[in-house]
PDB file of N, CA and C in Angstrom:
ATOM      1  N   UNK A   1       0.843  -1.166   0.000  1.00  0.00           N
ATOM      2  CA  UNK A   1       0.000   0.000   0.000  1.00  0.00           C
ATOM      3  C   UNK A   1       0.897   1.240   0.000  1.00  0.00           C
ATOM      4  N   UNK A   2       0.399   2.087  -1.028  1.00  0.00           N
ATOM      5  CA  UNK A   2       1.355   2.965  -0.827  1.00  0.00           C
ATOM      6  C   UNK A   2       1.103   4.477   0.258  1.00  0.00           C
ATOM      7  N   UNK A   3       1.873   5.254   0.816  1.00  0.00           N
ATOM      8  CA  UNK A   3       1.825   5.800   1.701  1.00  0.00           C
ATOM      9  C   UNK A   3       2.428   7.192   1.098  1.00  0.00           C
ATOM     10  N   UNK A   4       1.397   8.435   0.994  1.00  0.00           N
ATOM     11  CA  UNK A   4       1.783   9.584   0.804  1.00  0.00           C
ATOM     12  C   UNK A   4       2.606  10.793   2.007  1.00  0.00           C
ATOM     13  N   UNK A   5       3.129  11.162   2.228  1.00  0.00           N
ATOM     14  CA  UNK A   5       3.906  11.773   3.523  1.00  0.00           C
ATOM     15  C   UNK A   5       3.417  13.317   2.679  1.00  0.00           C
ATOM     16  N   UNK A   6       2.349  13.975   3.871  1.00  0.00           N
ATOM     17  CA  UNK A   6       1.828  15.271   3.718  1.00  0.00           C
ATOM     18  C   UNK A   6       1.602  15.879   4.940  1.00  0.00           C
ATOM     19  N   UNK A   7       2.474  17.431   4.642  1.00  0.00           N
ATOM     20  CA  UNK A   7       2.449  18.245   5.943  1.00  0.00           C
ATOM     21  C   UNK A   7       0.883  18.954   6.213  1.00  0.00           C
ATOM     22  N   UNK A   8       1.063  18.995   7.657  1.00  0.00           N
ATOM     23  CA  UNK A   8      -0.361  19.704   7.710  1.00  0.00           C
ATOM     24  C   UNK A   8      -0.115  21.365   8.087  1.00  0.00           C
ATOM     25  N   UNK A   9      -0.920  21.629   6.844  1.00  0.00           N
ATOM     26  CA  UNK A   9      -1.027  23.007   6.737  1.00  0.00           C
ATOM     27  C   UNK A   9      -0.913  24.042   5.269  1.00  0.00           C
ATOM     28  N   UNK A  10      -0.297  22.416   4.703  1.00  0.00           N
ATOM     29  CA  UNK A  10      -0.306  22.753   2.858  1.00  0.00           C
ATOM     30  C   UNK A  10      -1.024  22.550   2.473  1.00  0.00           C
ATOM     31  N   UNK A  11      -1.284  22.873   1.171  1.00  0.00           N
ATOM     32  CA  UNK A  11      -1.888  22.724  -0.005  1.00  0.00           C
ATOM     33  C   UNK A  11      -1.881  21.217  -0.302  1.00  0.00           C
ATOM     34  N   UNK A  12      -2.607  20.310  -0.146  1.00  0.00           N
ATOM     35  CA  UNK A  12      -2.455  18.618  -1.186  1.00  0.00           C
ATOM     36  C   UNK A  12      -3.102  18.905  -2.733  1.00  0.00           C
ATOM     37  N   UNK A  13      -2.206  18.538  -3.245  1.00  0.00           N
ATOM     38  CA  UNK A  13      -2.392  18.511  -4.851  1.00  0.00           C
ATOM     39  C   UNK A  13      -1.800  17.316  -5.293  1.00  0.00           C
ATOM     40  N   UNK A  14      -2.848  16.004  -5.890  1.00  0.00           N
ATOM     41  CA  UNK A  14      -2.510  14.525  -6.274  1.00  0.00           C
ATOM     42  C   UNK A  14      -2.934  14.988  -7.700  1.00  0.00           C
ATOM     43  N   UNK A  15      -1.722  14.293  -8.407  1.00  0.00           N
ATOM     44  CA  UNK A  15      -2.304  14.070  -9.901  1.00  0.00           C
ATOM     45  C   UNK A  15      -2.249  12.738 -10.710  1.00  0.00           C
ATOM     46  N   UNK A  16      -3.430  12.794 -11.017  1.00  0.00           N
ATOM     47  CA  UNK A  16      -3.644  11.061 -11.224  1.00  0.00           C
ATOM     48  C   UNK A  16      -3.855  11.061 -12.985  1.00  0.00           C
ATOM     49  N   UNK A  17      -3.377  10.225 -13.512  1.00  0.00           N
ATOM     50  CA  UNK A  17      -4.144   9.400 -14.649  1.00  0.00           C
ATOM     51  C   UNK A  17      -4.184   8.101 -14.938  1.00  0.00           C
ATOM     52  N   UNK A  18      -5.751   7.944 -15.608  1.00  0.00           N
ATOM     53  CA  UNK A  18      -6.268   6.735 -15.439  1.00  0.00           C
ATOM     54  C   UNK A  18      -5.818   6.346 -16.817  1.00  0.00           C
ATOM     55  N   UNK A  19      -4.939   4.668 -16.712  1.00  0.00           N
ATOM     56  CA  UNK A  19      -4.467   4.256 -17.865  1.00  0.00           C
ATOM     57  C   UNK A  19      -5.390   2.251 -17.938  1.00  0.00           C
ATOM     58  N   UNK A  20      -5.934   1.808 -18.965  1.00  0.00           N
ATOM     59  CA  UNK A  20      -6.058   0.745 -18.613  1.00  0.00           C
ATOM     60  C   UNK A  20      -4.797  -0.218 -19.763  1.00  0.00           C
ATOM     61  N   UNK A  21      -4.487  -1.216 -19.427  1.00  0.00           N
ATOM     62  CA  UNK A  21      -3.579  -1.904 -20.239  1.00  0.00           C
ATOM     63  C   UNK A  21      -1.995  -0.947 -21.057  1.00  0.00           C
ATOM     64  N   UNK A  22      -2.377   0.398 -20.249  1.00  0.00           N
ATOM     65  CA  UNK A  22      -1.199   1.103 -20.384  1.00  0.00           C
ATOM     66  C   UNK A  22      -1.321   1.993 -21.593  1.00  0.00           C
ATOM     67  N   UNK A  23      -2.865   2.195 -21.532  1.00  0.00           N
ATOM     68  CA  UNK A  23      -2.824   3.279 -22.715  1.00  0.00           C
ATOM     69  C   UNK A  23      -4.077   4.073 -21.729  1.00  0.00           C
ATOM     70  N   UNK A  24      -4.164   5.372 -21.955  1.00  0.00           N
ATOM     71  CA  UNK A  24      -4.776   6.911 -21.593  1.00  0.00           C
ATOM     72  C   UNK A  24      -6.384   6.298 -21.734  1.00  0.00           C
ATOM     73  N   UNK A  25      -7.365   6.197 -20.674  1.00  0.00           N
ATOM     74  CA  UNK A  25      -8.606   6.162 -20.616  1.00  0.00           C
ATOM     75  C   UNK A  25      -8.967   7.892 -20.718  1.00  0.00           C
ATOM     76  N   UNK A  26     -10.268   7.978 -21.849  1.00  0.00           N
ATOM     77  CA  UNK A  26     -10.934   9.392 -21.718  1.00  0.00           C
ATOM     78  C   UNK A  26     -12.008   9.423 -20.767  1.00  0.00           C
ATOM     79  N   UNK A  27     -11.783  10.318 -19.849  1.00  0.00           N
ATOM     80  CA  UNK A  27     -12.734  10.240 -18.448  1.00  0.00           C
ATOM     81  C   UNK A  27     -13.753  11.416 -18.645  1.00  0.00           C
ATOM     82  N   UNK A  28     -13.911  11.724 -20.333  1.00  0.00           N
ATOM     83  CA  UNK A  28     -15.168  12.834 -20.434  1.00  0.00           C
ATOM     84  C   UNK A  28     -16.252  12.503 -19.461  1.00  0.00           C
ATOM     85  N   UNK A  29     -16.621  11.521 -19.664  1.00  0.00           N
ATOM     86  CA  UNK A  29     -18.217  11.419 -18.757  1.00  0.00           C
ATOM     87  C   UNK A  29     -17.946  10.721 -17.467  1.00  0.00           C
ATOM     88  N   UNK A  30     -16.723  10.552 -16.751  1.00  0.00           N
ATOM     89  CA  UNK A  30     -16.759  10.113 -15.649  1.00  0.00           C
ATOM     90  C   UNK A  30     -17.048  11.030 -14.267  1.00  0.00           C
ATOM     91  N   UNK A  31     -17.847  10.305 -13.492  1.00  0.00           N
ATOM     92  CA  UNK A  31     -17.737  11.054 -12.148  1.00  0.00           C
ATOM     93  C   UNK A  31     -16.706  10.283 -11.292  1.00  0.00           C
ATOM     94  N   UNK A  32     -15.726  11.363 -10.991  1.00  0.00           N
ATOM     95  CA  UNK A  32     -14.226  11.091  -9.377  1.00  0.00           C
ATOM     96  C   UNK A  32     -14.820  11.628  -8.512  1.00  0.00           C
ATOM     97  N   UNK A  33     -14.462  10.382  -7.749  1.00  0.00           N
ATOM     98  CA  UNK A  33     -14.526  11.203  -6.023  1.00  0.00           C
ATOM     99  C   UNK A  33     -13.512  10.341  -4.987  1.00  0.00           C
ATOM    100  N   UNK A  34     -13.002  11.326  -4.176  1.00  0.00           N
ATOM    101  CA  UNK A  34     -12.190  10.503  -3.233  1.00  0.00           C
ATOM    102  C   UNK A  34     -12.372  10.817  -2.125  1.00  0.00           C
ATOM    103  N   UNK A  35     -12.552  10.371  -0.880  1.00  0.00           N
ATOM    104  CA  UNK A  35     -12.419  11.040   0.626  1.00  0.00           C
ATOM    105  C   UNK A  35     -11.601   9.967   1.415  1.00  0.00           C
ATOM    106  N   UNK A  36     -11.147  10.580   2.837  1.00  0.00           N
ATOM    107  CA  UNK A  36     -10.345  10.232   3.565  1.00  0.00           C
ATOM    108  C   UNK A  36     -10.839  10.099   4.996  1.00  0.00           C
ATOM    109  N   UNK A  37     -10.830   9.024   5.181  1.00  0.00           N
ATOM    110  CA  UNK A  37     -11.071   8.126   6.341  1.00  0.00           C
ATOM    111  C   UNK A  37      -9.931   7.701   7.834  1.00  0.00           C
ATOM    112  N   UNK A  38     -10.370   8.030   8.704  1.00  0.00           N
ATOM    113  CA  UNK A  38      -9.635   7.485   9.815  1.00  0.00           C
ATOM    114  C   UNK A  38      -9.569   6.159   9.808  1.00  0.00           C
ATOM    115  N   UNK A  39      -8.640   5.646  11.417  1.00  0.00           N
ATOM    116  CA  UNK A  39      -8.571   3.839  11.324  1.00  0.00           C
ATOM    117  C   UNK A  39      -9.492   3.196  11.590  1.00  0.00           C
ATOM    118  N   UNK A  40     -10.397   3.927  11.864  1.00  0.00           N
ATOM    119  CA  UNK A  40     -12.238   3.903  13.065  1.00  0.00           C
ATOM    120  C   UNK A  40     -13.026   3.781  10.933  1.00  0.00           C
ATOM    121  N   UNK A  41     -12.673   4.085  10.129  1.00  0.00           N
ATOM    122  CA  UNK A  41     -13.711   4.280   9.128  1.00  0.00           C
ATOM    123  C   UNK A  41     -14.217   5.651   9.282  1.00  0.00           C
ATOM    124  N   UNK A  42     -14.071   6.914  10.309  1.00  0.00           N
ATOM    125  CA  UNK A  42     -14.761   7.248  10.525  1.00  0.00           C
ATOM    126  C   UNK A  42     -14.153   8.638   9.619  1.00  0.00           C
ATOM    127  N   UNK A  43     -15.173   9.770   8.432  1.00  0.00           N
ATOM    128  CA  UNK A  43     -14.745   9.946   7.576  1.00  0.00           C
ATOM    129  C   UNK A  43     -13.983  11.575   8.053  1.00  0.00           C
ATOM    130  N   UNK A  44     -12.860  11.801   7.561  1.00  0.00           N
ATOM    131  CA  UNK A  44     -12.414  13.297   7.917  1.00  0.00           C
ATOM    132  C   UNK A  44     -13.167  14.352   7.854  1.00  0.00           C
ATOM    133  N   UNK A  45     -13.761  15.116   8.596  1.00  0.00           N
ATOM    134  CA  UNK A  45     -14.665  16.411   8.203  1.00  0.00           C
ATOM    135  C   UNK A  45     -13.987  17.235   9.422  1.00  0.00           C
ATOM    136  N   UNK A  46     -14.249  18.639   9.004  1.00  0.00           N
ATOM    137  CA  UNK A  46     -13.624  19.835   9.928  1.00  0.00           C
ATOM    138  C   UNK A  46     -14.415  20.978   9.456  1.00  0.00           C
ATOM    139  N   UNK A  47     -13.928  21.873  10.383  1.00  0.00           N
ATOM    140  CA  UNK A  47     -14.885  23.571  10.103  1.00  0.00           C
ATOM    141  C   UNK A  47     -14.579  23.496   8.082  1.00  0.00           C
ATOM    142  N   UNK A  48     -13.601  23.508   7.741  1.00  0.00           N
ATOM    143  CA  UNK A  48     -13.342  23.596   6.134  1.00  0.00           C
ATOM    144  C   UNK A  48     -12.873  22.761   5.238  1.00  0.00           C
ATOM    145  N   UNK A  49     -13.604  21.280   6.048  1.00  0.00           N
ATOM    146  CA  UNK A  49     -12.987  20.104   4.739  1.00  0.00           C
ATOM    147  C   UNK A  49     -14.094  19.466   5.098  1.00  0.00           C
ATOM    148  N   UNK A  50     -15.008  19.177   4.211  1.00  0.00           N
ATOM    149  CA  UNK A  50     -16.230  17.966   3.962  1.00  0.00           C
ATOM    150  C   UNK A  50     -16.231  16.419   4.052  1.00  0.00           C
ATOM    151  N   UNK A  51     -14.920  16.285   4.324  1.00  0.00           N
ATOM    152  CA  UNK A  51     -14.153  14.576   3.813  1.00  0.00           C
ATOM    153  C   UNK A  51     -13.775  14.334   2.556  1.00  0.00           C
ATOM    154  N   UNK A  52     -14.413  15.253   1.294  1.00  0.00           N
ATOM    155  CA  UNK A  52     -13.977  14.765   0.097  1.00  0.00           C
ATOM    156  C   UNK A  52     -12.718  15.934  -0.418  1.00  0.00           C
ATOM    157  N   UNK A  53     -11.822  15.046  -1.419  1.00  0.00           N
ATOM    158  CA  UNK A  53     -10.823  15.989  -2.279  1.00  0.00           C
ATOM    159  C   UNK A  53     -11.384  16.072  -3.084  1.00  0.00           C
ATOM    160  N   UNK A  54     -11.657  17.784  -3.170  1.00  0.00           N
ATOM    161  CA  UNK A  54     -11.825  18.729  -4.978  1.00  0.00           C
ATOM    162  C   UNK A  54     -11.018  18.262  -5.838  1.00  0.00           C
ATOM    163  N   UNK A  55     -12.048  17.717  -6.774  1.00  0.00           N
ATOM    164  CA  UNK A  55     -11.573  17.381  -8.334  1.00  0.00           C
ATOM    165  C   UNK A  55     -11.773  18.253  -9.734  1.00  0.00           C
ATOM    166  N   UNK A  56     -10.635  18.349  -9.847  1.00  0.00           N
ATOM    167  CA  UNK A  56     -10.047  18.948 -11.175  1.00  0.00           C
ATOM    168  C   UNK A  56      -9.666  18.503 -12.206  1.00  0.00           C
ATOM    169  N   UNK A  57     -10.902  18.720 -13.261  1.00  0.00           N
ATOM    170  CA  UNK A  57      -9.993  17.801 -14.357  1.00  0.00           C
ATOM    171  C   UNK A  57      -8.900  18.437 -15.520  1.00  0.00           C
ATOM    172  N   UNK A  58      -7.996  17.472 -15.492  1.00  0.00           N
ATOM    173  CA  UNK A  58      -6.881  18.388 -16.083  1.00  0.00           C
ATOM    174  C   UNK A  58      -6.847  18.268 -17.613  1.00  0.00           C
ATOM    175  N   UNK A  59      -7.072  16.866 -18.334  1.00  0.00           N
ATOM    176  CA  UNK A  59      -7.125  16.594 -19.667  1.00  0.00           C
ATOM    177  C   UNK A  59      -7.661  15.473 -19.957  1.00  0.00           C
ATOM    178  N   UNK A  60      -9.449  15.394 -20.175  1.00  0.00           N
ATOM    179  CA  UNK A  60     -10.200  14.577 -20.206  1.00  0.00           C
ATOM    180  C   UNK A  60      -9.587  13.224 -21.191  1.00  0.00           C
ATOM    181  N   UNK A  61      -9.182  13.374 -22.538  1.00  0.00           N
ATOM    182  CA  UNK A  61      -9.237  12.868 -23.217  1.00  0.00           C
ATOM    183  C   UNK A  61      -7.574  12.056 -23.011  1.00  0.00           C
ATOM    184  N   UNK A  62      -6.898  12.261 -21.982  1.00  0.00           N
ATOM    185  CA  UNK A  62      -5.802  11.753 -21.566  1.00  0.00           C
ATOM    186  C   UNK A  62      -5.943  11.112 -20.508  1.00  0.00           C
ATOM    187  N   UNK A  63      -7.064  11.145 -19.595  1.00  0.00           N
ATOM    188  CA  UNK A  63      -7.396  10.252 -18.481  1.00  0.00           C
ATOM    189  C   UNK A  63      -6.710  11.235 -17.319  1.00  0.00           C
ATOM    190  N   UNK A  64      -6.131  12.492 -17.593  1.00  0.00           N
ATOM    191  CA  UNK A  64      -5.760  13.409 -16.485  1.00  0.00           C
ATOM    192  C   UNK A  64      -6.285  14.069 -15.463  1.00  0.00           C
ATOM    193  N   UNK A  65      -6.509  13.883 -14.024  1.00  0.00           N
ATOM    194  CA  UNK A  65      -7.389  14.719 -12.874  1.00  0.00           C
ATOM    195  C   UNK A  65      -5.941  15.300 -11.548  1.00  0.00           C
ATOM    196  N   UNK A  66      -7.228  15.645 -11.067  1.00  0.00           N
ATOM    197  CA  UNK A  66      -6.012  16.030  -9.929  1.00  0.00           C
ATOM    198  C   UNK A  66      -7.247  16.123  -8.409  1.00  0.00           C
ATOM    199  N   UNK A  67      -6.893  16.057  -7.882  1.00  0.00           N
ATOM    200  CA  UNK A  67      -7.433  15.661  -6.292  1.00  0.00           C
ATOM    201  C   UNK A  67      -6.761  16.849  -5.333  1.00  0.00           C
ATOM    202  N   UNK A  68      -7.561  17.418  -4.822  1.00  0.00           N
ATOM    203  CA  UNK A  68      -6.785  18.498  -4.127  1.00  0.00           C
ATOM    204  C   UNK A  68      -7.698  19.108  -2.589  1.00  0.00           C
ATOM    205  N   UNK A  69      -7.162  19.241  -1.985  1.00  0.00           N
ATOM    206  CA  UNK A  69      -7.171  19.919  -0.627  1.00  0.00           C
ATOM    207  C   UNK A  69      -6.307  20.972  -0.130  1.00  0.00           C
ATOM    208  N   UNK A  70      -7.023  22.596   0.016  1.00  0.00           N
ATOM    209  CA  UNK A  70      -6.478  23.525   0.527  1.00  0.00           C
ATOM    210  C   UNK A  70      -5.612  23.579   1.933  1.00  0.00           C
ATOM    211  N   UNK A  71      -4.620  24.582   1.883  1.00  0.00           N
ATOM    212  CA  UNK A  71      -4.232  24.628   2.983  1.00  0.00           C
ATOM    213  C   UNK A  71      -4.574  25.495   4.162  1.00  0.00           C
ATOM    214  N   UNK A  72      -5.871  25.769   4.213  1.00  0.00           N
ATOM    215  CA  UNK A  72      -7.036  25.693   5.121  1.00  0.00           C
ATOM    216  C   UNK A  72      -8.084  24.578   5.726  1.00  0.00           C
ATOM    217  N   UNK A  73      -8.027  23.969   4.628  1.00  0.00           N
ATOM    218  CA  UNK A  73      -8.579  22.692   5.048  1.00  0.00           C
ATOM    219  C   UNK A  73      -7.545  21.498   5.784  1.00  0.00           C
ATOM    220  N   UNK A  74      -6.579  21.403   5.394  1.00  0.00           N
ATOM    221  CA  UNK A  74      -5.155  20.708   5.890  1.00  0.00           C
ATOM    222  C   UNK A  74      -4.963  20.963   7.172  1.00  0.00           C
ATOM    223  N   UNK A  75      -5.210  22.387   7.311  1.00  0.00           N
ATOM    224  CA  UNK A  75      -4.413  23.280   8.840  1.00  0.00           C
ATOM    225  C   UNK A  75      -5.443  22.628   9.968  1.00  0.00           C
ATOM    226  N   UNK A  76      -6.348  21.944   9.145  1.00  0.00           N
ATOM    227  CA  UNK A  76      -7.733  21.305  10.264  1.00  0.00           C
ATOM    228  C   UNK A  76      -7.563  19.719  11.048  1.00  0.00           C
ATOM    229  N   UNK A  77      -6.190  19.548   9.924  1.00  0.00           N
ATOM    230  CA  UNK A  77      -6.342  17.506  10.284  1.00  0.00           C
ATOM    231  C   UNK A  77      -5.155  17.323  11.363  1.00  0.00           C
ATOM    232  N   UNK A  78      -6.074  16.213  11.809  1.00  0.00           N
ATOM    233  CA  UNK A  78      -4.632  15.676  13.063  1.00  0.00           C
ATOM    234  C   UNK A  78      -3.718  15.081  12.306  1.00  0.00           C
ATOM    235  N   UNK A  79      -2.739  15.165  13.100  1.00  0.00           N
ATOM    236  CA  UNK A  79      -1.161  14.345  12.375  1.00  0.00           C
ATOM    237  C   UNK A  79      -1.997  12.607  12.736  1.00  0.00           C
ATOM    238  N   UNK A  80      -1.874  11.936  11.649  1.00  0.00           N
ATOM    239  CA  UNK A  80      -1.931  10.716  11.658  1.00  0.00           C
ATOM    240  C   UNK A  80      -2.547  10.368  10.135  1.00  0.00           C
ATOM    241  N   UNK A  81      -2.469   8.766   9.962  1.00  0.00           N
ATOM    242  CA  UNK A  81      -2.235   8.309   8.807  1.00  0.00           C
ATOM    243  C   UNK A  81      -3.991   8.190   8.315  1.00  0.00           C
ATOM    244  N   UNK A  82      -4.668   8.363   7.166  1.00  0.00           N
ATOM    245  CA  UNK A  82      -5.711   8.575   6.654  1.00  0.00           C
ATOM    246  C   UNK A  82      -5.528   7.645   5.558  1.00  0.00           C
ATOM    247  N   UNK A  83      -6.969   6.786   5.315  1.00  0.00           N
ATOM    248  CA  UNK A  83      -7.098   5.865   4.246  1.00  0.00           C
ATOM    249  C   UNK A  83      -7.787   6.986   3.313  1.00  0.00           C
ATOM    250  N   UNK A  84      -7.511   6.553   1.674  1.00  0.00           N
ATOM    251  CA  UNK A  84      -7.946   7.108   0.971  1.00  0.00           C
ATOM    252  C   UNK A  84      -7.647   6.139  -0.798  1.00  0.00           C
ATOM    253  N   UNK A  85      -9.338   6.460  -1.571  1.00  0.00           N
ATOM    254  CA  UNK A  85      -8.821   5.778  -2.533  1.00  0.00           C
ATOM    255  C   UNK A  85      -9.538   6.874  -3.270  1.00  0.00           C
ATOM    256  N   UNK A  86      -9.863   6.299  -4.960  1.00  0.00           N
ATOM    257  CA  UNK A  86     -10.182   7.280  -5.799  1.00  0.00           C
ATOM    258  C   UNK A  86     -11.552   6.340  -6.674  1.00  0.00           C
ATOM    259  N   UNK A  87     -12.729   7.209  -6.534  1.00  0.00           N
ATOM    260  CA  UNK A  87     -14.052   6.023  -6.794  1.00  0.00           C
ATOM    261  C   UNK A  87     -14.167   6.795  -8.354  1.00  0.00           C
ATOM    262  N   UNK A  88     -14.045   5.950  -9.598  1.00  0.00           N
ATOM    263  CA  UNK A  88     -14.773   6.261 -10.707  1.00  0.00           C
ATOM    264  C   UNK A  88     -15.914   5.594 -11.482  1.00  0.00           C
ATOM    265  N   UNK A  89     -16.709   6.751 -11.788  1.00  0.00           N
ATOM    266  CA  UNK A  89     -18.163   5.470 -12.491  1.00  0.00           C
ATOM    267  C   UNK A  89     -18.417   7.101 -13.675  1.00  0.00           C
ATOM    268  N   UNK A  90     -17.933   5.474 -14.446  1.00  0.00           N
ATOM    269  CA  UNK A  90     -18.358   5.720 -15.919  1.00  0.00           C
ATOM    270  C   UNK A  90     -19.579   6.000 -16.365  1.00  0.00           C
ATOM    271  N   UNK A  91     -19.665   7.196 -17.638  1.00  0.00           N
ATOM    272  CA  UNK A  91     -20.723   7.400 -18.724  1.00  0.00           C
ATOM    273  C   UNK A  91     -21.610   5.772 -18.462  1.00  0.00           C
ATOM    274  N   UNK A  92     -21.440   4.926 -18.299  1.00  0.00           N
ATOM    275  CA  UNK A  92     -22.370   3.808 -17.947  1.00  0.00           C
ATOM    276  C   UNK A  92     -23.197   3.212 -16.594  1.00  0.00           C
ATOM    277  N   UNK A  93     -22.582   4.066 -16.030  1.00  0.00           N
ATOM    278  CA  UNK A  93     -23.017   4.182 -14.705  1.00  0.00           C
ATOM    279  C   UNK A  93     -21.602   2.800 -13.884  1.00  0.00           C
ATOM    280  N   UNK A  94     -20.716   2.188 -14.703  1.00  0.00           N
ATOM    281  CA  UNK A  94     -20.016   1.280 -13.683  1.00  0.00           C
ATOM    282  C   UNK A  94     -19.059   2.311 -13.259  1.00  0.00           C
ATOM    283  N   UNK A  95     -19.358   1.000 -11.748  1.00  0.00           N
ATOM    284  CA  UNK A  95     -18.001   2.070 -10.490  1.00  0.00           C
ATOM    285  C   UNK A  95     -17.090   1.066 -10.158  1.00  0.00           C
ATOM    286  N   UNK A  96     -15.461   1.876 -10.221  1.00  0.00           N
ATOM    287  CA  UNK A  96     -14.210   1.080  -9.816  1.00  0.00           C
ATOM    288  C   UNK A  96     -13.485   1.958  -8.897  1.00  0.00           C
ATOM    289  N   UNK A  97     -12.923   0.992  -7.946  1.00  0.00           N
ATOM    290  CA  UNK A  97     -12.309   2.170  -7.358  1.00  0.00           C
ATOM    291  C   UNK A  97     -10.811   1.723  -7.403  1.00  0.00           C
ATOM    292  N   UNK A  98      -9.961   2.603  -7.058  1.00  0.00           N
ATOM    293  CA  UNK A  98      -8.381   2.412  -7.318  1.00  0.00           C
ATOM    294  C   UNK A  98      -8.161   1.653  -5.628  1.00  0.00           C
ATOM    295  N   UNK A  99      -6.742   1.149  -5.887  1.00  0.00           N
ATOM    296  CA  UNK A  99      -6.197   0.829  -5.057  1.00  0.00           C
ATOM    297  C   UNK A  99      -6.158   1.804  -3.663  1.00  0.00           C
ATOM    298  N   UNK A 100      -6.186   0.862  -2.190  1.00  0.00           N
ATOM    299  CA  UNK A 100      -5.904   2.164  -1.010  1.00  0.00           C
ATOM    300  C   UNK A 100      -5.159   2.344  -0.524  1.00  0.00           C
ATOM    301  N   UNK A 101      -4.611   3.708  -0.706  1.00  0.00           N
ATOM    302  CA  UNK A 101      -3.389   4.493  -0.251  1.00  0.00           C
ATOM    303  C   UNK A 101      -3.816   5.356   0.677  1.00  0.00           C
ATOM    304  N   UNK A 102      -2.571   5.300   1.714  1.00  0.00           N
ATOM    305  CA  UNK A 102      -2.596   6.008   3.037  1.00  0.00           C
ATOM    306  C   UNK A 102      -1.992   7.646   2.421  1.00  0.00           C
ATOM    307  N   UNK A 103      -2.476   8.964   3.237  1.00  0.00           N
ATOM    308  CA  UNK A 103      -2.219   9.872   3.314  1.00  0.00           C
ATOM    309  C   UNK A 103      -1.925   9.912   4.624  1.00  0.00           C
ATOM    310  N   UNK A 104      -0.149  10.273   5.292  1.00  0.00           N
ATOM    311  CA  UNK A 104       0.497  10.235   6.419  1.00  0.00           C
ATOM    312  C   UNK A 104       0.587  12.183   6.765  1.00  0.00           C
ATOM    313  N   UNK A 105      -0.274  12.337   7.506  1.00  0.00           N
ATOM    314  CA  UNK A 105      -0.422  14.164   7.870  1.00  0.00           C
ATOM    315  C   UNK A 105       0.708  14.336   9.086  1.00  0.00           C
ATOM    316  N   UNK A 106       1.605  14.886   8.716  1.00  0.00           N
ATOM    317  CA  UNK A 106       2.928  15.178   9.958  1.00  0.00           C
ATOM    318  C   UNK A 106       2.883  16.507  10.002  1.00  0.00           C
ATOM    319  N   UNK A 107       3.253  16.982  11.088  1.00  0.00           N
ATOM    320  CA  UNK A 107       3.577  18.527  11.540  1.00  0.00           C
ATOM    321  C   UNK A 107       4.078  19.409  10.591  1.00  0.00           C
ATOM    322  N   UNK A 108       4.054  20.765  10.429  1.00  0.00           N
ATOM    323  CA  UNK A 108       4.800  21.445   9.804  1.00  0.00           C
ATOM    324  C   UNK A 108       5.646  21.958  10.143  1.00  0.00           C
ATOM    325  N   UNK A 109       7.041  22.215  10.164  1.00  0.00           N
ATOM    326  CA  UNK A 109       8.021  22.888  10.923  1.00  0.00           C
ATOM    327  C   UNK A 109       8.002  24.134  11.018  1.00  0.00           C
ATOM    328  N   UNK A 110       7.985  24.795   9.953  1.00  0.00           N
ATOM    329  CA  UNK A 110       8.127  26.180   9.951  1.00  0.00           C
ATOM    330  C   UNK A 110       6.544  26.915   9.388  1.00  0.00           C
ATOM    331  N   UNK A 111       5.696  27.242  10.278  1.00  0.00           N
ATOM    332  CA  UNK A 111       5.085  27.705  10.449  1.00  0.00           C
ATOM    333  C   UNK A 111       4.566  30.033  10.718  1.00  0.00           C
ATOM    334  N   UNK A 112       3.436  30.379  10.082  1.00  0.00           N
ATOM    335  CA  UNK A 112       3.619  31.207  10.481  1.00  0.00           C
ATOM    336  C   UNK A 112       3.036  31.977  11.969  1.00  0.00           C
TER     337      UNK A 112
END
């Protein structure tokens, strides 16, 4: 499983593309969504984060998005490790979700 190492208090910006058999899926009509979960299941929410990462799509026809969380919303999470995957359902209505990767939230050092 892979494990992202993110300070709290930044900006998270993931950029993903979806490839199947190693060529560029077009995600025109797909709906992404991802949120982040404690070890309880129980889902991240704060005064300015809902549980889900804002999705951005970067280049439909290349399978390009990006997943993102402000660093207002960040400045909200406890230091500790968060499950998180990425749910897509196709122009057909099927849903897959990606593999689950931990987001590891550690302190920020230099702070203002």
């Amino acid at each position: 499983m892979t494990t992202i190492t993110h300070k709290k208090g930044d900006t998270l910006e993931l950029t993903f593309q979806l490839k199947r058999d190693g060529t560029a899926v077009d995600i025109t009509n797909y709906t992404i969504t991802s949120q982040l979960r404690d070890s309880t299941d129980a889902l991240l929410t704060t005064n300015n984060f809902n549980g889900s990462l804002t999705f951005t799509l970067i280049d439909a026809s290349a399978g390009q998005f990006q997943l993102a969380a402000s660093a207002t919303a960040t400045s909200e999470w406890d230091t500790r490790k968060y499950d998180c995957d990425v749910q897509l359902i196709d122009g057909d209505s099927e849903t897959s979700s990606s593999e689950t990767f931990k987001i590891n939230v550690i302190k920020d050092i230099t702070r203002v």
